[in-house]
PDB file of N, CA and C in Angstrom:
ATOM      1  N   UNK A   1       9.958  -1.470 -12.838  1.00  0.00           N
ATOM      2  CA  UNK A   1       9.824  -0.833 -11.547  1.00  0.00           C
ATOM      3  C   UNK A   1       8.382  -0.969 -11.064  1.00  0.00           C
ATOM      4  N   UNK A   2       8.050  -1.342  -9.785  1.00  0.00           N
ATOM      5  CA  UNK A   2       6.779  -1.569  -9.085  1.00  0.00           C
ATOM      6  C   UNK A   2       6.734  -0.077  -8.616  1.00  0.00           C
ATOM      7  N   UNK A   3       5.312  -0.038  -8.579  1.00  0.00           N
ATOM      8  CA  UNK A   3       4.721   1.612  -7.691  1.00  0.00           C
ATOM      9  C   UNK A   3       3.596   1.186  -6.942  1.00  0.00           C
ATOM     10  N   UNK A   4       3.512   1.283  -6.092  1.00  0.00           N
ATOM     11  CA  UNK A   4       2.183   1.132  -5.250  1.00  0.00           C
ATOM     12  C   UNK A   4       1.329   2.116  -4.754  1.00  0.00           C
ATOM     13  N   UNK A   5       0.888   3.022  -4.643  1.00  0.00           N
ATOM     14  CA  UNK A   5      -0.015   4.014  -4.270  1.00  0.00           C
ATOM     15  C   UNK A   5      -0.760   3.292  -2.732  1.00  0.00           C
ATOM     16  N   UNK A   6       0.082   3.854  -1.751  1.00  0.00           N
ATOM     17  CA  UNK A   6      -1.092   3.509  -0.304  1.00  0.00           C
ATOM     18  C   UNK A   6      -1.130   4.314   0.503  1.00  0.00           C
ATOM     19  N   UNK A   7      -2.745   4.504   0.731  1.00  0.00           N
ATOM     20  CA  UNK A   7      -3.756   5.433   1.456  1.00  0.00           C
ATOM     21  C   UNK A   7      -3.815   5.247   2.289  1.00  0.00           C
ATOM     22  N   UNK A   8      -4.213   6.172   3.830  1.00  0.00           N
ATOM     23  CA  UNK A   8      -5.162   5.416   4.915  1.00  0.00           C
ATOM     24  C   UNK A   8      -6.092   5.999   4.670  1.00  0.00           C
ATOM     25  N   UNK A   9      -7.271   6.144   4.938  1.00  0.00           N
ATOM     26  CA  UNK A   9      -8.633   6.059   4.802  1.00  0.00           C
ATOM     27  C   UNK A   9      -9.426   6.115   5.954  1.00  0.00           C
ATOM     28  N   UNK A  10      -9.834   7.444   6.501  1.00  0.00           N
ATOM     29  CA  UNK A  10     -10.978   7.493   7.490  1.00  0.00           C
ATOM     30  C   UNK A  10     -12.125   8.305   7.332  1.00  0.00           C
ATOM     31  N   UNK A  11     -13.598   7.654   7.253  1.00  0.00           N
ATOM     32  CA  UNK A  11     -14.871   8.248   7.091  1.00  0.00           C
ATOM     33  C   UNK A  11     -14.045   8.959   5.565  1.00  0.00           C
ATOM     34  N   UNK A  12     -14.203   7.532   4.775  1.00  0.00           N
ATOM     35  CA  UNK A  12     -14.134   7.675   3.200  1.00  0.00           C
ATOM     36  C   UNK A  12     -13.467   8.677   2.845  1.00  0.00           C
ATOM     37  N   UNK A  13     -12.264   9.385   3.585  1.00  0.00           N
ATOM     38  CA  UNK A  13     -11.403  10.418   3.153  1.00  0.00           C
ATOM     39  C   UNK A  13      -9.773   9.758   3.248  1.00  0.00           C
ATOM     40  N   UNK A  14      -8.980  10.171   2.234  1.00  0.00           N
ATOM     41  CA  UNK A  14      -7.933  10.077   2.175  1.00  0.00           C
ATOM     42  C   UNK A  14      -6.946  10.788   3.114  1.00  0.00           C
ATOM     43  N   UNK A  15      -6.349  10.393   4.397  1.00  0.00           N
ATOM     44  CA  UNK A  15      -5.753  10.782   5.547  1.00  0.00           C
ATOM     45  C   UNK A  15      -4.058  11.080   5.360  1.00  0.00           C
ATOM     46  N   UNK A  16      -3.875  10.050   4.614  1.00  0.00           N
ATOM     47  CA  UNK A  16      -2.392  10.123   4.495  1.00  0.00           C
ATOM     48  C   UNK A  16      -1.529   9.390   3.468  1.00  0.00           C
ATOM     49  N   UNK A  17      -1.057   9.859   2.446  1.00  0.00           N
ATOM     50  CA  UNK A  17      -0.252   8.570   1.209  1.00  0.00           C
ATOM     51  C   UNK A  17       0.531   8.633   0.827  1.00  0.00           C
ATOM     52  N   UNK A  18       1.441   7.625   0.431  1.00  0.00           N
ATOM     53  CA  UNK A  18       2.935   7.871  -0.242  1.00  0.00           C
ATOM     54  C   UNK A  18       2.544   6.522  -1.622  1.00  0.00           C
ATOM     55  N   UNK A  19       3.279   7.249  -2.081  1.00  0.00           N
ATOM     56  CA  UNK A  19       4.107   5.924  -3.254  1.00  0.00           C
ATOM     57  C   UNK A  19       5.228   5.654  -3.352  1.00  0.00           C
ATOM     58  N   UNK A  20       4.931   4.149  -3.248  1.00  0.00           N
ATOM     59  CA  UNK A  20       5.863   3.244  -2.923  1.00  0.00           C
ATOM     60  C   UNK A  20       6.712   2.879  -4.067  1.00  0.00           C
ATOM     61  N   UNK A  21       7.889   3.274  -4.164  1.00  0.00           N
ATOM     62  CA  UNK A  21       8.482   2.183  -5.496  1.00  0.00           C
ATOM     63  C   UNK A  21       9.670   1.579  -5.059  1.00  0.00           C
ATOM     64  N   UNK A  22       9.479   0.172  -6.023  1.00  0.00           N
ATOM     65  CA  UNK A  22      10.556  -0.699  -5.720  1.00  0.00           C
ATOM     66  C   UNK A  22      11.276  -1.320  -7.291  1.00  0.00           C
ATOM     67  N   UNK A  23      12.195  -1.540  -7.343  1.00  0.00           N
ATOM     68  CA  UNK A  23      13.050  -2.010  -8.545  1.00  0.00           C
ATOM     69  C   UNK A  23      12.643  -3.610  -8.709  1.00  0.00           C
ATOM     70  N   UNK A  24      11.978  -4.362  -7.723  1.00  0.00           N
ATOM     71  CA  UNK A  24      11.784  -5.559  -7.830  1.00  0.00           C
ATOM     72  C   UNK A  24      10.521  -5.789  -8.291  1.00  0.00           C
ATOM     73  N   UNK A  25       9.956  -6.813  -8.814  1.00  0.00           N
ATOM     74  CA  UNK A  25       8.584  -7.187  -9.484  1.00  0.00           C
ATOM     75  C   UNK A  25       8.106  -8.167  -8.238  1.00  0.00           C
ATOM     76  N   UNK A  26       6.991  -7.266  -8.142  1.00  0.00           N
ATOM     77  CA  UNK A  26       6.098  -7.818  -7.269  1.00  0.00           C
ATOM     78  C   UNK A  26       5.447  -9.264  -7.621  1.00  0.00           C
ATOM     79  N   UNK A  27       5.499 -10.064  -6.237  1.00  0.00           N
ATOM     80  CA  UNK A  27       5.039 -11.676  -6.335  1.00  0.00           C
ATOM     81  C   UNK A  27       4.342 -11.906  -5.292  1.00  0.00           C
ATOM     82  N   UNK A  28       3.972 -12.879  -5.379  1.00  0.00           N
ATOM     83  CA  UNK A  28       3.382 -13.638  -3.868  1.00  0.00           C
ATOM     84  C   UNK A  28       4.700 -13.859  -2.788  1.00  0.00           C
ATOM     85  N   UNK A  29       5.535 -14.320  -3.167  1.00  0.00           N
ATOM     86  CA  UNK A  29       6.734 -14.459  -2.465  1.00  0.00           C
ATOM     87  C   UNK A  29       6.927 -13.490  -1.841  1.00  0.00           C
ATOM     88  N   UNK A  30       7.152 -12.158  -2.106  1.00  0.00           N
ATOM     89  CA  UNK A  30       7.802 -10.800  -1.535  1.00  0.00           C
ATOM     90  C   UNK A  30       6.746 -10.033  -0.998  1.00  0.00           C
ATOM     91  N   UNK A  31       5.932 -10.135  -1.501  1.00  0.00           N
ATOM     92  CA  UNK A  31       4.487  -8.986  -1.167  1.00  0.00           C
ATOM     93  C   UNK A  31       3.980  -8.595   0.259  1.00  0.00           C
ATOM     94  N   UNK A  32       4.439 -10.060   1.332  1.00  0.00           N
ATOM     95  CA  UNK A  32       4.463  -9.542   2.744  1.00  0.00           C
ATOM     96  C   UNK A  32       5.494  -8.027   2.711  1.00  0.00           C
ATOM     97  N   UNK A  33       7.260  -8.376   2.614  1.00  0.00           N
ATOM     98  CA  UNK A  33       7.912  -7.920   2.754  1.00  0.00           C
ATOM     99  C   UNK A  33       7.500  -6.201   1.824  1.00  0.00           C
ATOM    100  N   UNK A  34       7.141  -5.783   0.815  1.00  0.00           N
ATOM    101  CA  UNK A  34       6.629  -4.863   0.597  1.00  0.00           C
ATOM    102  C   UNK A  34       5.492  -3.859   1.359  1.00  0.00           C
ATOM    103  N   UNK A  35       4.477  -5.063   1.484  1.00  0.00           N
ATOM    104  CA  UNK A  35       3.569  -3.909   2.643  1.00  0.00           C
ATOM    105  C   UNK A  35       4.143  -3.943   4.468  1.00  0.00           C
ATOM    106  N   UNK A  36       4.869  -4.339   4.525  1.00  0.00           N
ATOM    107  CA  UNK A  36       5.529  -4.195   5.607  1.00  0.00           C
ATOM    108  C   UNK A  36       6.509  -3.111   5.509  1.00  0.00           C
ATOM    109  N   UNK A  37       7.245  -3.009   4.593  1.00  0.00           N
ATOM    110  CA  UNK A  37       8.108  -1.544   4.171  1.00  0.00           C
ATOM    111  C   UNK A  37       6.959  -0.321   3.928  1.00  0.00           C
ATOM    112  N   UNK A  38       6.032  -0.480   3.521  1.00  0.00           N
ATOM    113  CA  UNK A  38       5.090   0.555   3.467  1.00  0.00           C
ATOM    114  C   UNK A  38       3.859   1.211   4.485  1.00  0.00           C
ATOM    115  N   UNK A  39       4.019   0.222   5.477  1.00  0.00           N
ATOM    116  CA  UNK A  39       3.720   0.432   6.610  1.00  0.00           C
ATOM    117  C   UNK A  39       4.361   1.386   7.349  1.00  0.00           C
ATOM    118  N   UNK A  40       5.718   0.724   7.414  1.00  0.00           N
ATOM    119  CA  UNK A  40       7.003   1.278   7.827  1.00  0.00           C
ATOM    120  C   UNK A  40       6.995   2.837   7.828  1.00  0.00           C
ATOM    121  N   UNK A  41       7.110   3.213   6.389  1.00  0.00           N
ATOM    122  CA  UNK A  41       6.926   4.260   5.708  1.00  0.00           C
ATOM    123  C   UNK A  41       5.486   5.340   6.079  1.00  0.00           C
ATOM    124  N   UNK A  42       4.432   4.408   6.542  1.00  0.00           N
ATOM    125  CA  UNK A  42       3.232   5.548   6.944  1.00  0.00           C
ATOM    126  C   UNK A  42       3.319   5.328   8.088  1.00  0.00           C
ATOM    127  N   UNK A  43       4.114   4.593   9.144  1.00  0.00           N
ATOM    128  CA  UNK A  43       4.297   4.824  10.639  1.00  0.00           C
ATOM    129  C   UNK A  43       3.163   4.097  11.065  1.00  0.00           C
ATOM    130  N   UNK A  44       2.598   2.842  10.867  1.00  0.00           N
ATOM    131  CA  UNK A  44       1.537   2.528  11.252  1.00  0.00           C
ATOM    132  C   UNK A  44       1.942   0.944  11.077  1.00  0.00           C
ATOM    133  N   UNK A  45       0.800  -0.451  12.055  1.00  0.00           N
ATOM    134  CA  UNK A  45       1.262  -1.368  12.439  1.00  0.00           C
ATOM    135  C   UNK A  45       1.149  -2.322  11.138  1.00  0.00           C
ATOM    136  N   UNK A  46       2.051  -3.603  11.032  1.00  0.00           N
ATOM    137  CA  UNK A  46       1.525  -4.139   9.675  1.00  0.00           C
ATOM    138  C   UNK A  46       0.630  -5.009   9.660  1.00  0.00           C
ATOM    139  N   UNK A  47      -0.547  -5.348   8.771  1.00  0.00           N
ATOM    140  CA  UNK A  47      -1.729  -6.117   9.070  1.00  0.00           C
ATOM    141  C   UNK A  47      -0.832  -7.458   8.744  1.00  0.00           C
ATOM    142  N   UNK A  48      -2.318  -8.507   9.021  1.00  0.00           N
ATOM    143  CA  UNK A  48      -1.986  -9.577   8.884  1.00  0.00           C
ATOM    144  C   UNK A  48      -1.712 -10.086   7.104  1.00  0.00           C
ATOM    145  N   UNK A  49      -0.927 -10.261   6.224  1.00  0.00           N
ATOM    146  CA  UNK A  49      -0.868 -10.487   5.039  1.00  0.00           C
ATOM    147  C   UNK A  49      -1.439 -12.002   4.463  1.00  0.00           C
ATOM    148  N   UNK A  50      -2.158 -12.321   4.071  1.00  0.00           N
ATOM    149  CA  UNK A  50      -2.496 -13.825   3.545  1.00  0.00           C
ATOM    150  C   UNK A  50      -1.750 -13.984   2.200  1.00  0.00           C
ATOM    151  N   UNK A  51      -1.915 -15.410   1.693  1.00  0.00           N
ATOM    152  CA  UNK A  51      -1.185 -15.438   0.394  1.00  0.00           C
ATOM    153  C   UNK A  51      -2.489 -15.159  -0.690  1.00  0.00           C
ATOM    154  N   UNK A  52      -3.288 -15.145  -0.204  1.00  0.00           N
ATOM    155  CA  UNK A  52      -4.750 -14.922  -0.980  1.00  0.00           C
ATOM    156  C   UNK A  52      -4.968 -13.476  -1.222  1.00  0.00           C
ATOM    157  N   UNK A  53      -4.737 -12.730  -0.351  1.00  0.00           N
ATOM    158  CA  UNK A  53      -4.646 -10.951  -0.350  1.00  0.00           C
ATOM    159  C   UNK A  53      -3.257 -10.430  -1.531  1.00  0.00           C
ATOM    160  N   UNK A  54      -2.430 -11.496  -1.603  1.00  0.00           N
ATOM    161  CA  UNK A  54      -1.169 -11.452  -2.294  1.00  0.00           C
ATOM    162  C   UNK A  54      -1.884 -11.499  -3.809  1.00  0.00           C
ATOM    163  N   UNK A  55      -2.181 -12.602  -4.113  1.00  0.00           N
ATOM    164  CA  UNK A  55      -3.060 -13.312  -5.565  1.00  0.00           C
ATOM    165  C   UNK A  55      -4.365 -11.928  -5.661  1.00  0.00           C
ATOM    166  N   UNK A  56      -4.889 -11.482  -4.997  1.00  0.00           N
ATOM    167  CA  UNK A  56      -5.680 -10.884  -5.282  1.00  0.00           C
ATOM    168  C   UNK A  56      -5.381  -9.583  -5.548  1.00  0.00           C
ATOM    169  N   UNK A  57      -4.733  -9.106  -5.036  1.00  0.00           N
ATOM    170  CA  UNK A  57      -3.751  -7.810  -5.352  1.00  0.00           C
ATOM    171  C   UNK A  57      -3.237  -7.715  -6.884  1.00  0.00           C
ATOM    172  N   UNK A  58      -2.082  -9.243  -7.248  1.00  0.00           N
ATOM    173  CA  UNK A  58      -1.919  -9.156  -8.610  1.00  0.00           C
ATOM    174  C   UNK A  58      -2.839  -9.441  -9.739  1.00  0.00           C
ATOM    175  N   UNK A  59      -3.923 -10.023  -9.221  1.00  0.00           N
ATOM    176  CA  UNK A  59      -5.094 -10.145 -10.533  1.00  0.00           C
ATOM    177  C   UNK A  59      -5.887  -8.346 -10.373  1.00  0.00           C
ATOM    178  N   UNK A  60      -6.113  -8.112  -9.280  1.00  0.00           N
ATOM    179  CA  UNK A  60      -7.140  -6.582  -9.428  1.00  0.00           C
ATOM    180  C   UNK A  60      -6.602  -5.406  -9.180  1.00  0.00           C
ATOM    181  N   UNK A  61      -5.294  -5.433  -8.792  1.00  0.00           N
ATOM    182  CA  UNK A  61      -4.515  -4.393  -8.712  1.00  0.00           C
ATOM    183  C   UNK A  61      -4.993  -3.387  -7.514  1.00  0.00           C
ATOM    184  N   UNK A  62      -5.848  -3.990  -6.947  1.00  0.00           N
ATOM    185  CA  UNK A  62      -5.991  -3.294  -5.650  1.00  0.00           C
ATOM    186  C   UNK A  62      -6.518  -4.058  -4.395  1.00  0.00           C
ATOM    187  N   UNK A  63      -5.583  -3.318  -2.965  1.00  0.00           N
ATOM    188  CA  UNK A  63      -6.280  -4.279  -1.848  1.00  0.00           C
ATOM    189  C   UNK A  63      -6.447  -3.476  -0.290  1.00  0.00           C
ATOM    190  N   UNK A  64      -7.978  -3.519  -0.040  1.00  0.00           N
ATOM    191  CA  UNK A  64      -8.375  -2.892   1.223  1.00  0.00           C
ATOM    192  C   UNK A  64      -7.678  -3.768   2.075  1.00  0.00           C
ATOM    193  N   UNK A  65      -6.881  -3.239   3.375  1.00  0.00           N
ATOM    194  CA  UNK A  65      -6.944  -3.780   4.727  1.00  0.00           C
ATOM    195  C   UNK A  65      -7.623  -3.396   5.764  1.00  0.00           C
ATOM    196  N   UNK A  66      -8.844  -3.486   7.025  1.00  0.00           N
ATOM    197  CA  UNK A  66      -9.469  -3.198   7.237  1.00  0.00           C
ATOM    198  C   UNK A  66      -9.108  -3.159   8.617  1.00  0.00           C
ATOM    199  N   UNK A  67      -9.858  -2.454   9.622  1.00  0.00           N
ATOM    200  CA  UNK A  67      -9.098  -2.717  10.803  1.00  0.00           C
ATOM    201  C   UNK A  67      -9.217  -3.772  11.565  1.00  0.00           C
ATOM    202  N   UNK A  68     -10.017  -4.708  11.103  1.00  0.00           N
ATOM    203  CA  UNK A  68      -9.743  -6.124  11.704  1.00  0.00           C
ATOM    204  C   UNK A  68      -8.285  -7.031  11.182  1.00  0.00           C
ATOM    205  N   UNK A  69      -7.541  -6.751  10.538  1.00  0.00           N
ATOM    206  CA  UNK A  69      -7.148  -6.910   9.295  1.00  0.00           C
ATOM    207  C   UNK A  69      -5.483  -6.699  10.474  1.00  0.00           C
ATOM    208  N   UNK A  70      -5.880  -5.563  11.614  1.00  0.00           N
ATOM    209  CA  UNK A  70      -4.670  -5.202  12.238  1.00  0.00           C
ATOM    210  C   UNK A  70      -4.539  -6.255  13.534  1.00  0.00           C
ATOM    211  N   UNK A  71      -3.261  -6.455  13.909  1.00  0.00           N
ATOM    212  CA  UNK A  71      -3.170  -6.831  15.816  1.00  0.00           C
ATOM    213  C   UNK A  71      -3.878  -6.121  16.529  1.00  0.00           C
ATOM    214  N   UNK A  72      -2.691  -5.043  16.054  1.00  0.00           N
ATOM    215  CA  UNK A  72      -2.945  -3.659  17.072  1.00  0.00           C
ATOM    216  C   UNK A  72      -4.141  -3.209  16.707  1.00  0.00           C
ATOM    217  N   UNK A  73      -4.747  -1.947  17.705  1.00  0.00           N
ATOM    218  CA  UNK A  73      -5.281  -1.203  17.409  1.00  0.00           C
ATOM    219  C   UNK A  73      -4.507   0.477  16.370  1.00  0.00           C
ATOM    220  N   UNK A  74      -5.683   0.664  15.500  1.00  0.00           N
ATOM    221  CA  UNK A  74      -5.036   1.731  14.289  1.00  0.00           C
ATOM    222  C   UNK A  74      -6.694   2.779  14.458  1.00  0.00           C
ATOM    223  N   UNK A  75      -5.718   3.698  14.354  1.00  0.00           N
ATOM    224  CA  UNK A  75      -7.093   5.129  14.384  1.00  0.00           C
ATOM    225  C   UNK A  75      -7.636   5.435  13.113  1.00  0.00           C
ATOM    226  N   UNK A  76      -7.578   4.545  11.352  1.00  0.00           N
ATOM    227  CA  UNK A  76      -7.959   4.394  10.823  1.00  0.00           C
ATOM    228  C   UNK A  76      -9.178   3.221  10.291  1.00  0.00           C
ATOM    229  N   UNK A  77      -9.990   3.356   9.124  1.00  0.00           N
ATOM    230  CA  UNK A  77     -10.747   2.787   8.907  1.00  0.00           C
ATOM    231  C   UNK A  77     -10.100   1.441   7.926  1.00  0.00           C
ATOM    232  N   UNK A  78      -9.468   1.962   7.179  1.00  0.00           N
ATOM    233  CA  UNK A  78      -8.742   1.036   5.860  1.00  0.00           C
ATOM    234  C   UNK A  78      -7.640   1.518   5.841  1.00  0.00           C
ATOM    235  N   UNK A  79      -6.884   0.750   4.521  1.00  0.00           N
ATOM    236  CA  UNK A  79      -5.411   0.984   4.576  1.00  0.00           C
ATOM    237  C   UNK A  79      -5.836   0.704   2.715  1.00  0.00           C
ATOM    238  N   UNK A  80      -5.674   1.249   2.062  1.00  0.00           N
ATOM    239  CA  UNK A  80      -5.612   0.831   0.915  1.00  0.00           C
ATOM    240  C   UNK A  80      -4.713   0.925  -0.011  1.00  0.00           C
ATOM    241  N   UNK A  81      -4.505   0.070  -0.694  1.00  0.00           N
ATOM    242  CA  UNK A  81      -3.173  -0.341  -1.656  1.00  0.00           C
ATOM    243  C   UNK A  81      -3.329  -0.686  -3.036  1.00  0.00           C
ATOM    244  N   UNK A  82      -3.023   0.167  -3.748  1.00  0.00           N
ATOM    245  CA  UNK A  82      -3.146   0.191  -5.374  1.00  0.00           C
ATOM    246  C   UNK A  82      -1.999  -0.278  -6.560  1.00  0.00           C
ATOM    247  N   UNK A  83      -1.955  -0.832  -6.837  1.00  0.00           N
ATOM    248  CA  UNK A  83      -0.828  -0.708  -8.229  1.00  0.00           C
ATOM    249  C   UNK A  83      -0.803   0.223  -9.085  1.00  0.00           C
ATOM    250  N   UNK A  84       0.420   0.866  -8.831  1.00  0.00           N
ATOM    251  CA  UNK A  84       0.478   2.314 -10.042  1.00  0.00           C
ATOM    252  C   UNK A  84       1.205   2.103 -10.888  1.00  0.00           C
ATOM    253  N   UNK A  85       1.748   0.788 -11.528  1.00  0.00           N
ATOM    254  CA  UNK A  85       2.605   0.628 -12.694  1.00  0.00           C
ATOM    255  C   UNK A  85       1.234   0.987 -13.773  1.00  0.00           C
ATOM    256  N   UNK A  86       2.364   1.288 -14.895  1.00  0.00           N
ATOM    257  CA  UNK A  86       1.726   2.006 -16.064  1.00  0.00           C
ATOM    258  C   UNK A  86       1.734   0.730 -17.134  1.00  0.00           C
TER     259      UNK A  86
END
């Protein structure tokens, strides 16, 4: 089971978070489709995903999105996304 832990983040405070779990093992393949469900889930727009933000996620287990990072405009600073598997 995957867990993700994601924050938003304004003036270095934690605004709003859920954890995410999914029965599927996280890849480069799926990993758009995950932070797009978790977006979903905090009501907010989905950034742009690279396959490099994907790879970097599974080597460090964690990944800032920033608000350049969005289309839209977002009333946050970051979006941050953790791996909470044990």
């Amino acid at each position: 089971m995957t867990k993700i832990w994601a924050k938003i983040m304004s003036n270095h405070k934690v605004k709003n978070s859920i954890i995410y779990q999914c029965c599927e093992i996280l890849n480069i393949e799926n990993f758009y489709r995950h932070v797009r469900t978790i977006c979903e889930q905090l009501k907010i727009p989905t950034p742009v995903v690279l396959n490099s933000y994907a790879e970097n996620f599974i080597e460090y287990n964690i990944l800032k999105f920033k608000q350049r990072d969005f289309l839209e405009p977002v009333y946050f600073d970051t979006l941050v996304i953790e791996n909470g598997d044990e």
